[in-house]
C-alpha atoms as a PDB file:
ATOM      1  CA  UNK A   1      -9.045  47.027  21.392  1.00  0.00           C
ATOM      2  CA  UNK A   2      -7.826  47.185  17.676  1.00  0.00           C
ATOM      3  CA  UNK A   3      -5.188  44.853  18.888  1.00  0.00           C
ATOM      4  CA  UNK A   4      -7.753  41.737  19.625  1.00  0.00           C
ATOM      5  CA  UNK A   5     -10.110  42.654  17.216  1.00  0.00           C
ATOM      6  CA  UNK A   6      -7.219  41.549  14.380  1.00  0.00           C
ATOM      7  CA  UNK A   7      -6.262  38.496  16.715  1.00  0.00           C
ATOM      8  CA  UNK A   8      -9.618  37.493  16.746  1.00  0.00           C
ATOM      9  CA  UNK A   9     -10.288  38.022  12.804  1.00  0.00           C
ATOM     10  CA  UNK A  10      -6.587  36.151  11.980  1.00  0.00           C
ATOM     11  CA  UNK A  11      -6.708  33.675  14.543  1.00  0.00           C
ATOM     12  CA  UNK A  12      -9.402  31.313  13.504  1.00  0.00           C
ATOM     13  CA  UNK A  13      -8.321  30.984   9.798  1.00  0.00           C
ATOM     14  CA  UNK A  14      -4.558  30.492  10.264  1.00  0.00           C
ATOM     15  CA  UNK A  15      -5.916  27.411  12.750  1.00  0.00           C
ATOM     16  CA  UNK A  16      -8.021  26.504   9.867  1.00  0.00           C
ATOM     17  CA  UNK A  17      -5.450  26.185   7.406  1.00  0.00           C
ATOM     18  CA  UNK A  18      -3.403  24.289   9.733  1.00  0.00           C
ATOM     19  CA  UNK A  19      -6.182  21.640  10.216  1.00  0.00           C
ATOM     20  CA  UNK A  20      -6.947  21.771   6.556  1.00  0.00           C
ATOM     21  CA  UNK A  21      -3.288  21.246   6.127  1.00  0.00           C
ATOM     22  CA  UNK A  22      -3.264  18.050   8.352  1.00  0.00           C
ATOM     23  CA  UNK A  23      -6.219  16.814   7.547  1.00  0.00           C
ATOM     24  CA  UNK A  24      -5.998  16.831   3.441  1.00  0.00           C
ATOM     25  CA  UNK A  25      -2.791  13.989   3.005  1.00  0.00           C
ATOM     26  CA  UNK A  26      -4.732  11.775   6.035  1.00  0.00           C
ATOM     27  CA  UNK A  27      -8.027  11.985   3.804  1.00  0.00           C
ATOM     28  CA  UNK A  28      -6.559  11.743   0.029  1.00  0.00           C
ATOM     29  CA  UNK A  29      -4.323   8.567   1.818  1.00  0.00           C
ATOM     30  CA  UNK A  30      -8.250   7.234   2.899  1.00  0.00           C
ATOM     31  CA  UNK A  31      -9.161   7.029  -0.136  1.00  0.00           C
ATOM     32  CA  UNK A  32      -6.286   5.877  -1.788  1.00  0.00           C
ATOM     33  CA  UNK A  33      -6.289   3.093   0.579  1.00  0.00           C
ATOM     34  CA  UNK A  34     -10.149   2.221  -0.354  1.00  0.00           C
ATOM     35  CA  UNK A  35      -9.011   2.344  -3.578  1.00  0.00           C
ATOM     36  CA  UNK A  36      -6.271  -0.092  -3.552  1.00  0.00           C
ATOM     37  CA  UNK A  37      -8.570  -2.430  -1.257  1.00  0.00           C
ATOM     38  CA  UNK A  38     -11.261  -2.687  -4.184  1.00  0.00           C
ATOM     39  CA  UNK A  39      -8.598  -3.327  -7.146  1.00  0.00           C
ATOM     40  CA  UNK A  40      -7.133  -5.862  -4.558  1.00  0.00           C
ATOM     41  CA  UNK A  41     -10.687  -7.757  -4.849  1.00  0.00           C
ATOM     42  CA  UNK A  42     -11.225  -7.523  -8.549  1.00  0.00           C
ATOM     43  CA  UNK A  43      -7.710  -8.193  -9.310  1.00  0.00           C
ATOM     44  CA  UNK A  44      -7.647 -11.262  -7.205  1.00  0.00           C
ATOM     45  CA  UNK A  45     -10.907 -12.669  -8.801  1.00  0.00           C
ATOM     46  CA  UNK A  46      -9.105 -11.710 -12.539  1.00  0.00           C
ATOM     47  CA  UNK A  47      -5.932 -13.664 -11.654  1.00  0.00           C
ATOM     48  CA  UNK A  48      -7.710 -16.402 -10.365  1.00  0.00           C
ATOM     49  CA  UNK A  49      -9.244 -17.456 -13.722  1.00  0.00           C
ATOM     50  CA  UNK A  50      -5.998 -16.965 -16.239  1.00  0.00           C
ATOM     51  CA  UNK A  51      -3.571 -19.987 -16.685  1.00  0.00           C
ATOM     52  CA  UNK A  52      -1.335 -20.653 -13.616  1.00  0.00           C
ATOM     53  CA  UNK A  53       2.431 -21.215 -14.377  1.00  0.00           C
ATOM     54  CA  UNK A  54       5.454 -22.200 -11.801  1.00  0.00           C
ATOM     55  CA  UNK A  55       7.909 -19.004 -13.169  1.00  0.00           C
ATOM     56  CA  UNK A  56       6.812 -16.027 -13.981  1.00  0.00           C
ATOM     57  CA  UNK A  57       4.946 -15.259 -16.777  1.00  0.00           C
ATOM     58  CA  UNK A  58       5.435 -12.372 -19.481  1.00  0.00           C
ATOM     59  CA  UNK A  59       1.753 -13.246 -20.819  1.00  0.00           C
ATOM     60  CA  UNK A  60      -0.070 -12.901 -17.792  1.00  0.00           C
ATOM     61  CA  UNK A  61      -0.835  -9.446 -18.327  1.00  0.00           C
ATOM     62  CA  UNK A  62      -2.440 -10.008 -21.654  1.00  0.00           C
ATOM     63  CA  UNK A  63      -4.308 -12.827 -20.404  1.00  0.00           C
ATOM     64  CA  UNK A  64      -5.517 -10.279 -17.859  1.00  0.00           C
ATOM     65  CA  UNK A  65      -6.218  -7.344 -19.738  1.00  0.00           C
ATOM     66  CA  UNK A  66      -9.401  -9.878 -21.630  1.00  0.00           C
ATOM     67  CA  UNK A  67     -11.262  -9.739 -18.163  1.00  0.00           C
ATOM     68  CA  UNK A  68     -13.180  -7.076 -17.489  1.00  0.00           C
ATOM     69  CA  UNK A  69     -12.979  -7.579 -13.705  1.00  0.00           C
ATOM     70  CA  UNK A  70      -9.451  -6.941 -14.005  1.00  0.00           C
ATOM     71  CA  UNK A  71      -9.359  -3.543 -15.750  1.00  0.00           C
ATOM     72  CA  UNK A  72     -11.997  -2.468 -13.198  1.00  0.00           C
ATOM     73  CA  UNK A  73      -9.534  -3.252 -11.197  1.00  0.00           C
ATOM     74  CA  UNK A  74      -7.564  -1.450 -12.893  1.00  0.00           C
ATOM     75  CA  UNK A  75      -9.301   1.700 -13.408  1.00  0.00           C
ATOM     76  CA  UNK A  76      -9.564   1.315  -8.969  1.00  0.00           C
ATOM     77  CA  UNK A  77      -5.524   1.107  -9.046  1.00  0.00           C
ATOM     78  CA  UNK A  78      -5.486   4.763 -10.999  1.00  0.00           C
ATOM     79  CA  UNK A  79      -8.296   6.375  -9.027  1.00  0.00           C
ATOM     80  CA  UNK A  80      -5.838   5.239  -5.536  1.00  0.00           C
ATOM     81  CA  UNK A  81      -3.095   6.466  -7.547  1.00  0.00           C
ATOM     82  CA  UNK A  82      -4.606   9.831  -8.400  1.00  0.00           C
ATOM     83  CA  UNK A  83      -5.419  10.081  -4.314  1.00  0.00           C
ATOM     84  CA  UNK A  84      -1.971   8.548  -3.052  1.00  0.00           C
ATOM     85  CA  UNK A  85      -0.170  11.665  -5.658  1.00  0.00           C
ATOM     86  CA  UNK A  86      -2.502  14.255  -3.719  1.00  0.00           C
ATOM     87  CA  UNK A  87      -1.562  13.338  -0.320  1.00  0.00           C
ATOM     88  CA  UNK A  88       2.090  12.344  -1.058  1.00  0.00           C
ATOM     89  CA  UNK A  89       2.023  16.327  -2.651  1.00  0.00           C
ATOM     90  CA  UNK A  90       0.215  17.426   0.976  1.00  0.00           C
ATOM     91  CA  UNK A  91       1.834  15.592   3.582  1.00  0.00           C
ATOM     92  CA  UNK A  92       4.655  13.439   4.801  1.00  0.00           C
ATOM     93  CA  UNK A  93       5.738  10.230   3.203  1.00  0.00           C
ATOM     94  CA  UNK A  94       5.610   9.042   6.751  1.00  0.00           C
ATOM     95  CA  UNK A  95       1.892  10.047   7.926  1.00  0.00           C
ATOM     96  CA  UNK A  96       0.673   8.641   4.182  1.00  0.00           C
ATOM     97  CA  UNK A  97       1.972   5.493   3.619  1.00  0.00           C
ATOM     98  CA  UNK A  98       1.492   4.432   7.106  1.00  0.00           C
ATOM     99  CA  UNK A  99      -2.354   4.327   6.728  1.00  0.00           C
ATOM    100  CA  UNK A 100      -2.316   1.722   3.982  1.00  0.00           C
ATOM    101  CA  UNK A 101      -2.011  -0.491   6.041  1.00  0.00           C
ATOM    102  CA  UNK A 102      -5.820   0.017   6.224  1.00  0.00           C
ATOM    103  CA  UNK A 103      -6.032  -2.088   3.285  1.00  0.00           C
ATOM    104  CA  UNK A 104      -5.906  -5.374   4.618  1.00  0.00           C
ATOM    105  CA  UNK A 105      -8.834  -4.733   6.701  1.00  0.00           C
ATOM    106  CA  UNK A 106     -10.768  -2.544   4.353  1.00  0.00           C
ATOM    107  CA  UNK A 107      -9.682  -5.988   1.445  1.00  0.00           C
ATOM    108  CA  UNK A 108     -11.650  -8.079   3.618  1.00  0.00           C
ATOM    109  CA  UNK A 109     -14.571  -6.101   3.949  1.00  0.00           C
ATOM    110  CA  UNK A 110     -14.783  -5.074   0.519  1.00  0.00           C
ATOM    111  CA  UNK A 111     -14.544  -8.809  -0.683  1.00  0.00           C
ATOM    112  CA  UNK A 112     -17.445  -9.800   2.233  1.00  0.00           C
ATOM    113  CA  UNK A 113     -19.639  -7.416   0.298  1.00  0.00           C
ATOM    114  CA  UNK A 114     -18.512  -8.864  -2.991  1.00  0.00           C
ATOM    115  CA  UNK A 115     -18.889 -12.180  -2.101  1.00  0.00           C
ATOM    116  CA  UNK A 116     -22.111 -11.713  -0.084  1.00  0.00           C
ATOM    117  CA  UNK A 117     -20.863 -12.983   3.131  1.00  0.00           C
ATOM    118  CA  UNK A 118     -20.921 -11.474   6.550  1.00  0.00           C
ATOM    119  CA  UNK A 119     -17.785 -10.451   8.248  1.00  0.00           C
ATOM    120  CA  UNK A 120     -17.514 -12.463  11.471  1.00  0.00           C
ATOM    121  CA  UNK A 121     -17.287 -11.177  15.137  1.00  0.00           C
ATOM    122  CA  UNK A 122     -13.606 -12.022  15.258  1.00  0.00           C
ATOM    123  CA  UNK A 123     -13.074 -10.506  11.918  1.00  0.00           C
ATOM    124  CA  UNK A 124     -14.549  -7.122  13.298  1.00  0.00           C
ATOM    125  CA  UNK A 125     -12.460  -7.456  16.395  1.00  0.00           C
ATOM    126  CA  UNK A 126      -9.455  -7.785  14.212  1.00  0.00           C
ATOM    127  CA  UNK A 127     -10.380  -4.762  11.901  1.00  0.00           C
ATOM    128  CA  UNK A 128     -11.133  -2.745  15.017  1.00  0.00           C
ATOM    129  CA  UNK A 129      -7.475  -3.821  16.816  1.00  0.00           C
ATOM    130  CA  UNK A 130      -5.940  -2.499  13.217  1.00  0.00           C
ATOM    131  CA  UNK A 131      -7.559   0.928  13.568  1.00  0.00           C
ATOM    132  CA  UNK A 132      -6.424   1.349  16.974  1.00  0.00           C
ATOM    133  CA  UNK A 133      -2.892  -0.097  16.514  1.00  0.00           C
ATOM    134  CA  UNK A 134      -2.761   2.448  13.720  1.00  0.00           C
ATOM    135  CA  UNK A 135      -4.006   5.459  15.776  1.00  0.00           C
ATOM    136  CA  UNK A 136      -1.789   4.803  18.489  1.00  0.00           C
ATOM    137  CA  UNK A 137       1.106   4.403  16.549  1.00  0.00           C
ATOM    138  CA  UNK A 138       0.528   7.405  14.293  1.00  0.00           C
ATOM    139  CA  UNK A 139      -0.276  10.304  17.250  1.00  0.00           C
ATOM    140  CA  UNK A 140       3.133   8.218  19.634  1.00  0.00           C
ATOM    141  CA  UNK A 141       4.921   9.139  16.229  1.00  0.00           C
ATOM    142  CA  UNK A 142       3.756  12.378  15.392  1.00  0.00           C
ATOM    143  CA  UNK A 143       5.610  12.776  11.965  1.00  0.00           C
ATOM    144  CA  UNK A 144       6.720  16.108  10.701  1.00  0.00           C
ATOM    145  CA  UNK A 145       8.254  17.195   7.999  1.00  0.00           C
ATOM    146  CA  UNK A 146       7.818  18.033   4.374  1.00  0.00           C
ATOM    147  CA  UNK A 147      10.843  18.196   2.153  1.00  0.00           C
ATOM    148  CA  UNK A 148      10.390  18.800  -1.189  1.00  0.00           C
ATOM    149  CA  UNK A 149      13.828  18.406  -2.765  1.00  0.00           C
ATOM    150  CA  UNK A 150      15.933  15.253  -2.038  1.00  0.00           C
ATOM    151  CA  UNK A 151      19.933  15.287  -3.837  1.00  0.00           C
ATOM    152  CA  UNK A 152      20.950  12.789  -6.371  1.00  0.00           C
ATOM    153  CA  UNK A 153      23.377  11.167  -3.888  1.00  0.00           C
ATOM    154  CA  UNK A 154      20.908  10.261  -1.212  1.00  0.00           C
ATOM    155  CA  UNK A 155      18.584   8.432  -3.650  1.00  0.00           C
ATOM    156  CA  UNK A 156      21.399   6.160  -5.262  1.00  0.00           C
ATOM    157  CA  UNK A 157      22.007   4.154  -2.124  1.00  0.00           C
ATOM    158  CA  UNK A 158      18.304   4.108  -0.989  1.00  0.00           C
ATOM    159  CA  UNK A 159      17.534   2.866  -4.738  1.00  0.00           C
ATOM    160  CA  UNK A 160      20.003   0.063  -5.111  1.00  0.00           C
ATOM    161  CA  UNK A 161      19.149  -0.964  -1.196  1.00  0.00           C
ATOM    162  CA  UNK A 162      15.721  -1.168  -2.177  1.00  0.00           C
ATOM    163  CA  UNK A 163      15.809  -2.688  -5.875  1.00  0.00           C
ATOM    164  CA  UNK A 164      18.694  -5.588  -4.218  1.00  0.00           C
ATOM    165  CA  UNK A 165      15.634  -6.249  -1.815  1.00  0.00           C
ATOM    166  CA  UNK A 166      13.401  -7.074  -4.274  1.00  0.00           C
ATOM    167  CA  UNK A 167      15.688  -9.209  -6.652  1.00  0.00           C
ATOM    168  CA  UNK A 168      16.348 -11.286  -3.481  1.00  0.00           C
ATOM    169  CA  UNK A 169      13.183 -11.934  -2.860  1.00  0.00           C
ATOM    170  CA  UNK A 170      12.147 -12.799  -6.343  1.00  0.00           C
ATOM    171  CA  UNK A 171      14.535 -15.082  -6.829  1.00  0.00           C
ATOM    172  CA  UNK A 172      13.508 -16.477  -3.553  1.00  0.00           C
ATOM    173  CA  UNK A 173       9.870 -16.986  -4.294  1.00  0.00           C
ATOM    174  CA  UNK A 174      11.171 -18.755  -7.939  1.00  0.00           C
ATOM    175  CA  UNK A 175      13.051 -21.558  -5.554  1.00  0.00           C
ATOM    176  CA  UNK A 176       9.572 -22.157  -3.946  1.00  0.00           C
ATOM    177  CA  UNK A 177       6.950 -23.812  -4.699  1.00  0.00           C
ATOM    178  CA  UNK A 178       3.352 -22.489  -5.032  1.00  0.00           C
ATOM    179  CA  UNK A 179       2.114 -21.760  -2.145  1.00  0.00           C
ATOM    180  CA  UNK A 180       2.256 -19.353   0.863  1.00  0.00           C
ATOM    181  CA  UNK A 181       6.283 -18.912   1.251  1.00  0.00           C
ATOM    182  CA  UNK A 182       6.193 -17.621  -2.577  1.00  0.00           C
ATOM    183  CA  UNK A 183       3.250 -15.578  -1.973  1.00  0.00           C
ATOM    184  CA  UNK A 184       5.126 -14.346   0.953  1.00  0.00           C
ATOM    185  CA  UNK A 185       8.300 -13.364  -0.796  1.00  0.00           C
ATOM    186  CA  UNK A 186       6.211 -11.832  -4.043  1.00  0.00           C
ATOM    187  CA  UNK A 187       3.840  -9.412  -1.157  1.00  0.00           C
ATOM    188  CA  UNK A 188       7.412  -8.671   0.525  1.00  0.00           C
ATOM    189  CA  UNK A 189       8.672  -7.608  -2.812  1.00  0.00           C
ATOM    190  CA  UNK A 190       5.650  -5.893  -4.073  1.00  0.00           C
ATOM    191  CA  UNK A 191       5.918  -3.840  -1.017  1.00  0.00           C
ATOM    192  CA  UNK A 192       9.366  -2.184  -1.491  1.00  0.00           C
ATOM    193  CA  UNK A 193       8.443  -1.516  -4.635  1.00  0.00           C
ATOM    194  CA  UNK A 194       4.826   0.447  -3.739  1.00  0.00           C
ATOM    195  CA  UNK A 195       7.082   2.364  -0.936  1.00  0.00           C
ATOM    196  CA  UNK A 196       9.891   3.194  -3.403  1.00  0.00           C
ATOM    197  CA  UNK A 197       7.078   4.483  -5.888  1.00  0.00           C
ATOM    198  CA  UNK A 198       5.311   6.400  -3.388  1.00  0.00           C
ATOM    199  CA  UNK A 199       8.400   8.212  -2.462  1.00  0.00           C
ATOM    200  CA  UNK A 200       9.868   9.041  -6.222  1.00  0.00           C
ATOM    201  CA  UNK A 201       6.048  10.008  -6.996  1.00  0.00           C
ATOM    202  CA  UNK A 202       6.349  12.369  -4.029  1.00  0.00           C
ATOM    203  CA  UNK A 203       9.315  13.578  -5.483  1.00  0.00           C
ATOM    204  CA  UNK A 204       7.473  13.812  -9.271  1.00  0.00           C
ATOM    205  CA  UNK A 205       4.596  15.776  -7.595  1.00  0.00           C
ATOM    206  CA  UNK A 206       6.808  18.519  -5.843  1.00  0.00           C
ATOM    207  CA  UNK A 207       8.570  18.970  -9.338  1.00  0.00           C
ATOM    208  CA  UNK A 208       5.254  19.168 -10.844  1.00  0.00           C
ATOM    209  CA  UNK A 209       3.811  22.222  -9.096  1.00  0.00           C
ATOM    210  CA  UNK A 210       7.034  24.303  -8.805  1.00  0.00           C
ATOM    211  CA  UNK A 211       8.437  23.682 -12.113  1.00  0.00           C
ATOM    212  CA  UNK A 212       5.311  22.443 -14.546  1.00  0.00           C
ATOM    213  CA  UNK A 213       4.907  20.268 -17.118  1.00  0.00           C
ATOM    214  CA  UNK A 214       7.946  20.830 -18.645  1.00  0.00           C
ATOM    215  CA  UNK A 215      10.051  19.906 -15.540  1.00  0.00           C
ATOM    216  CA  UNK A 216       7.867  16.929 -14.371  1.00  0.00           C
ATOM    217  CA  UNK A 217       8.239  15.474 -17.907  1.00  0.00           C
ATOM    218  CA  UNK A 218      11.901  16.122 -17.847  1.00  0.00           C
ATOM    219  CA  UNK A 219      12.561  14.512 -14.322  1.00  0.00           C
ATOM    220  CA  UNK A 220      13.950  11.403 -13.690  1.00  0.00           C
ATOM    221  CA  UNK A 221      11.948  10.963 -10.808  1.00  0.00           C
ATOM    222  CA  UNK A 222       8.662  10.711 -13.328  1.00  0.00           C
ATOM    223  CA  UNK A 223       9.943   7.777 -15.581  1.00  0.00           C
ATOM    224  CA  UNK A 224      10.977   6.185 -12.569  1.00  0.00           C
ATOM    225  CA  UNK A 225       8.713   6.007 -10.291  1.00  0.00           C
ATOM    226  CA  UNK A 226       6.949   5.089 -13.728  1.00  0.00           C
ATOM    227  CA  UNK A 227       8.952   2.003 -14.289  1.00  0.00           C
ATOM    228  CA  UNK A 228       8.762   1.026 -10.306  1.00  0.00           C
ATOM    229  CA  UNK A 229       5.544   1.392 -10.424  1.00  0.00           C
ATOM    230  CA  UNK A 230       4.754  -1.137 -13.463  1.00  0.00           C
ATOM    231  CA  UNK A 231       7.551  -3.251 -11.512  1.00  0.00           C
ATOM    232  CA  UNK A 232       5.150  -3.374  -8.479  1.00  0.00           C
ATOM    233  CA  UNK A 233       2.071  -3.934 -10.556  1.00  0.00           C
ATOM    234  CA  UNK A 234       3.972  -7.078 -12.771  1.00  0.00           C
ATOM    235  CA  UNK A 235       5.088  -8.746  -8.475  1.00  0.00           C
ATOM    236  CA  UNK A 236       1.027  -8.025  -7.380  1.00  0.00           C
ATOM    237  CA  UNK A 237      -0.410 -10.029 -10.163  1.00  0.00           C
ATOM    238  CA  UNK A 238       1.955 -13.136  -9.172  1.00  0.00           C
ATOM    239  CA  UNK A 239       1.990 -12.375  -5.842  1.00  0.00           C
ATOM    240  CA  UNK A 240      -2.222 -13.154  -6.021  1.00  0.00           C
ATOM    241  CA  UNK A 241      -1.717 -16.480  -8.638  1.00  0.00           C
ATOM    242  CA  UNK A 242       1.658 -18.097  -6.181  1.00  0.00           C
ATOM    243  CA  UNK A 243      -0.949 -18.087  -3.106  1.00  0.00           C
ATOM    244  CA  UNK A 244      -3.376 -16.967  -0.534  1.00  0.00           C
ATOM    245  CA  UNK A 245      -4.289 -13.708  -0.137  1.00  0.00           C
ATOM    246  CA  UNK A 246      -3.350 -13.846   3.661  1.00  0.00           C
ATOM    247  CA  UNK A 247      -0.036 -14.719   3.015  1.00  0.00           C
ATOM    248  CA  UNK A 248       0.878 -11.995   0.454  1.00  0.00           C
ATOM    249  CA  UNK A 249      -1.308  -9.134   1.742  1.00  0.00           C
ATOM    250  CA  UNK A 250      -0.184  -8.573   4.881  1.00  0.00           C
ATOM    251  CA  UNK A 251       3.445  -8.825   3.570  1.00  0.00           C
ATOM    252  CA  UNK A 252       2.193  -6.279   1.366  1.00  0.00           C
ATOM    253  CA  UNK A 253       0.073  -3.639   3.516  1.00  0.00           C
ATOM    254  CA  UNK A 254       2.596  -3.854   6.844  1.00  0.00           C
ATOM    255  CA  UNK A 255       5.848  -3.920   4.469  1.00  0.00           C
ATOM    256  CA  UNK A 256       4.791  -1.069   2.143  1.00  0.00           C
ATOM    257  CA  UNK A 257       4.332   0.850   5.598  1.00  0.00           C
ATOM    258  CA  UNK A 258       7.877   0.227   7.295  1.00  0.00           C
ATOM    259  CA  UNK A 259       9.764   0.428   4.257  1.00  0.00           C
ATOM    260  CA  UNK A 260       8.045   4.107   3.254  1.00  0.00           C
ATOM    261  CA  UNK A 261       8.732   4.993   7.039  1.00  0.00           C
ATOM    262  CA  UNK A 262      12.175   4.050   6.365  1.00  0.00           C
ATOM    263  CA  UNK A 263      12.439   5.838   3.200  1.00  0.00           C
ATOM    264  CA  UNK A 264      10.975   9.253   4.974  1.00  0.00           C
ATOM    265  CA  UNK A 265      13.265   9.589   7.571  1.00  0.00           C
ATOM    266  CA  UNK A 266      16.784   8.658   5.272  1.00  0.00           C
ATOM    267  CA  UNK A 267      15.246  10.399   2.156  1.00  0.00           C
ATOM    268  CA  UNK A 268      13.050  13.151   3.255  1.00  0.00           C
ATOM    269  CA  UNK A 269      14.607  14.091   6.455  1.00  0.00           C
ATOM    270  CA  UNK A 270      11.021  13.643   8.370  1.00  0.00           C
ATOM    271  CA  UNK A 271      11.296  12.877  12.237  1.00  0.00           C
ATOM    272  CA  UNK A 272       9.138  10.834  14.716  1.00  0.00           C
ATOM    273  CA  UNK A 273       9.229  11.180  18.485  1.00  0.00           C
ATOM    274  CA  UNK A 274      11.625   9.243  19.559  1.00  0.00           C
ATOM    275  CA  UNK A 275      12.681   8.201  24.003  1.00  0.00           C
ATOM    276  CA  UNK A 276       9.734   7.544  26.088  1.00  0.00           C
ATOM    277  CA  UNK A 277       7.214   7.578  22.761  1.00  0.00           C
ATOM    278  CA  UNK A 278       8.783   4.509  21.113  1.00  0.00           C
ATOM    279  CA  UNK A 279       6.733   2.496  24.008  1.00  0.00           C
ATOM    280  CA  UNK A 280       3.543   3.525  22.384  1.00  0.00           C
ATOM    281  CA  UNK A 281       4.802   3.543  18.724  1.00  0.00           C
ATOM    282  CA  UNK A 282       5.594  -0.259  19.500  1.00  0.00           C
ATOM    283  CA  UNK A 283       2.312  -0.848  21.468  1.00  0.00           C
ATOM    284  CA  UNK A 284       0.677   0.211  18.461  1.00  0.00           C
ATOM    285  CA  UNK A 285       2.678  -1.558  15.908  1.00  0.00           C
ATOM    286  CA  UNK A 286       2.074  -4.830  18.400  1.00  0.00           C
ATOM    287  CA  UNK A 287      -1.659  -3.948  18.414  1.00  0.00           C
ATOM    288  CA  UNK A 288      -1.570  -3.633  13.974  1.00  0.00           C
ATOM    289  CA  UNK A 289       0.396  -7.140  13.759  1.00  0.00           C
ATOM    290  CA  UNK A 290      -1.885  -8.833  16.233  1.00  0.00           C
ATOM    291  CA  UNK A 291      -4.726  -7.373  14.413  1.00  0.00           C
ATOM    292  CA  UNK A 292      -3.837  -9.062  10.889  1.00  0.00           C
ATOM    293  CA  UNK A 293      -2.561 -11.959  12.479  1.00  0.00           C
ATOM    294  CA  UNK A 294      -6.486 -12.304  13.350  1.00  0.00           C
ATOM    295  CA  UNK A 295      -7.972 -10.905  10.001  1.00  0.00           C
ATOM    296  CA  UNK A 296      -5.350 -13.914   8.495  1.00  0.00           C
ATOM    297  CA  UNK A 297      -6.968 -17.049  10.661  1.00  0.00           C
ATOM    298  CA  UNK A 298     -10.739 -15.911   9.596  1.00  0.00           C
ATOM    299  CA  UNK A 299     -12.725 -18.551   7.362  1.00  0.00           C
ATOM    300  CA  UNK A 300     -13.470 -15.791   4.881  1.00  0.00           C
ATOM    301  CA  UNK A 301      -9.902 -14.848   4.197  1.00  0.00           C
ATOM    302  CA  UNK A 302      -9.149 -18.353   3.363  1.00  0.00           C
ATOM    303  CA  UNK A 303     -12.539 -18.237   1.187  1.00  0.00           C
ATOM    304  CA  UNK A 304     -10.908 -15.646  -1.025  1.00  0.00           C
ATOM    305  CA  UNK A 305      -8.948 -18.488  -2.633  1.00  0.00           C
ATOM    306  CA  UNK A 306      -9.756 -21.682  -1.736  1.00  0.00           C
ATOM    307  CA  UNK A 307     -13.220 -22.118  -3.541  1.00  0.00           C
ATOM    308  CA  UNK A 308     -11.897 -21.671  -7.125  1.00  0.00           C
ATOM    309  CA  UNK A 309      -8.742 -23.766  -6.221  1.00  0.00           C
ATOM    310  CA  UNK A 310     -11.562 -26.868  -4.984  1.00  0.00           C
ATOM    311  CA  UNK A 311     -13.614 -26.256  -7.972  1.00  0.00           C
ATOM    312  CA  UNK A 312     -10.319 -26.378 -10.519  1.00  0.00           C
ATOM    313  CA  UNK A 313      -9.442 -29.773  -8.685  1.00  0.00           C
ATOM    314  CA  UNK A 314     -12.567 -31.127  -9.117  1.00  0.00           C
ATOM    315  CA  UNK A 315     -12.640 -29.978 -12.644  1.00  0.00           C
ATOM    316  CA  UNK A 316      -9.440 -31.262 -13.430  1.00  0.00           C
ATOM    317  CA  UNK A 317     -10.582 -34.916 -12.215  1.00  0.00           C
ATOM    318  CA  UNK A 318     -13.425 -35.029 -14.214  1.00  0.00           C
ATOM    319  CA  UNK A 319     -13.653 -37.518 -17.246  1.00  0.00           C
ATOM    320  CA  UNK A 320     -13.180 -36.809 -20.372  1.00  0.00           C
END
């Protein structure tokens, strides 16, 4: 009798904590991704009325930091990265980063609100094939794992993979004109970057609650994911001036997601199900890709740019 009385006291909160524990990064992630969608917006409309250049340009950010849009924006990027440190420091690099790719989606209907235009049928279809993809491909998966330390000699080949990556495709957008290809190769770019970030700030966070201040501030980890994380900011704001948003955003969301699953599984030692569960995991990734490809043909995601480039023509042909 004393025997179930305890299991019946002990039971319910150990389940608790495990929910709690599961439930915490997926939330914190949410709102990081909300986050990010609503700098995305202001951020675009900021970029969209400083001087335009073909290379990139050192000024841009002081051009930018004159609008207020843009340091709303700004002050949205820190709130996303207050949330993205709390679920990074809860749960897998590989259950987090995954669910940004919410931001596409959540972009669009943040900047139908802004803009005060309706989201079409087909839009809602597309944002609804997203979630699902997602869902699917997250419970085939079933990530676990939680390191906390990773060694010197596993980040130096993941770092220079991932920093080559980027210089490539830099130097790739420079060779193109403005357009969608350059957009393209800056969203590609600024993705490796977010996912490298996420997974030194991961790193910065663990350091932070089991050393302190003293050994966050004293970590390598911290000034880089620091200088990444400036890096990623500096290939957003020309990734939004070189073209469309539907050219660099999904680059963006769906290569941020693949590149952090990447880096959790060679870095962090974290597993996903692997045999007969890579059918779903693919289903679902088909289901995501479809789903963008959709929220990419919509009139509004087009209307996220092309207004202010037709009213800049027309401005531009005006007399004198």
């Amino acid at each position: 009798m004393a025997g179930g009385g305890t299991a019946d006291v002990t039971g319910p909160p150990i389940r608790e904590v495990a929910t709690l524990h599961t439930l915490l990064p997926i939330v914190f992630a949410l709102c990081a991704a909300f986050s990010n969608a609503v700098a995305t917006v202001l951020q675009r409309k900021a970029a969209l009325t400083v001087p335009r250049s073909q290379g990139f340009r050192a000024g841009l950010m002081l051009d930018l930091l004159r609008r207020p849009v843009w340091l709303s924006g700004i002050l949205a990027v820190i709130a996303a990265g207050v949330c993205q440190a709390l679920a990074l420091a809860t749960g897998p690099l590989t259950i987090v980063q995954p669910l940004f790719v919410l931001e596409l989606p959540l972009t669009l209907i943040v900047a139908s609100f802004l803009m005060h235009r309706h989201l079409p049928g087909t839009g809602w279809l597309a944002v609804t094939v997203v979630v699902a993809g997602l869902a699917v491909a997250l419970a085939a998966a079933s990530p676990t794992g939680n390191r906390t330390h990773v060694a010197l000699d596993r980040w130096i080949p993941a770092l220079t993979v991932c920093m080559g990556a980027v210089v490539a495709l830099a130097l790739a957008a420079l060779r193109r004109p403005e357009g969608r290809a350059r957009a393209a190769c800056l969203g590609a770019a600024t993705a490796i970057s977010y996912a490298v970030t996420a997974a030194l700030m991961k790193a910065s966070t663990h350091i932070l609650d089991e050393q302190g201040l003293v050994g966050f501030f004293s970590a390598w980890q911290t000034y880089a994911f620091a200088a990444t994380g400036v890096c990623a900011l500096f290939l957003l704001e020309n990734a939004m001036q070189a073209g469309p948003l539907v050219a660099s955003q999904p680059a963006l969301t769906l290569g941020d997601a693949m590149v952090s699953l990447a880096l959790g599984i060679t870095l962090y030692e974290e597993e996903i199900r692997s045999g007969w569960w890579l059918l779903p995991q693919l289903f679902g990734v088909a289901l995501i890709a479809a789903g963008v490809l959709g929220l990419s043909r919509i009139p509004l995601t087009q209307s996220l740019v092309a207004p202010d480039e037709e009213r800049r023509t027309a401005e531009a042909h005006q007399p004198d």
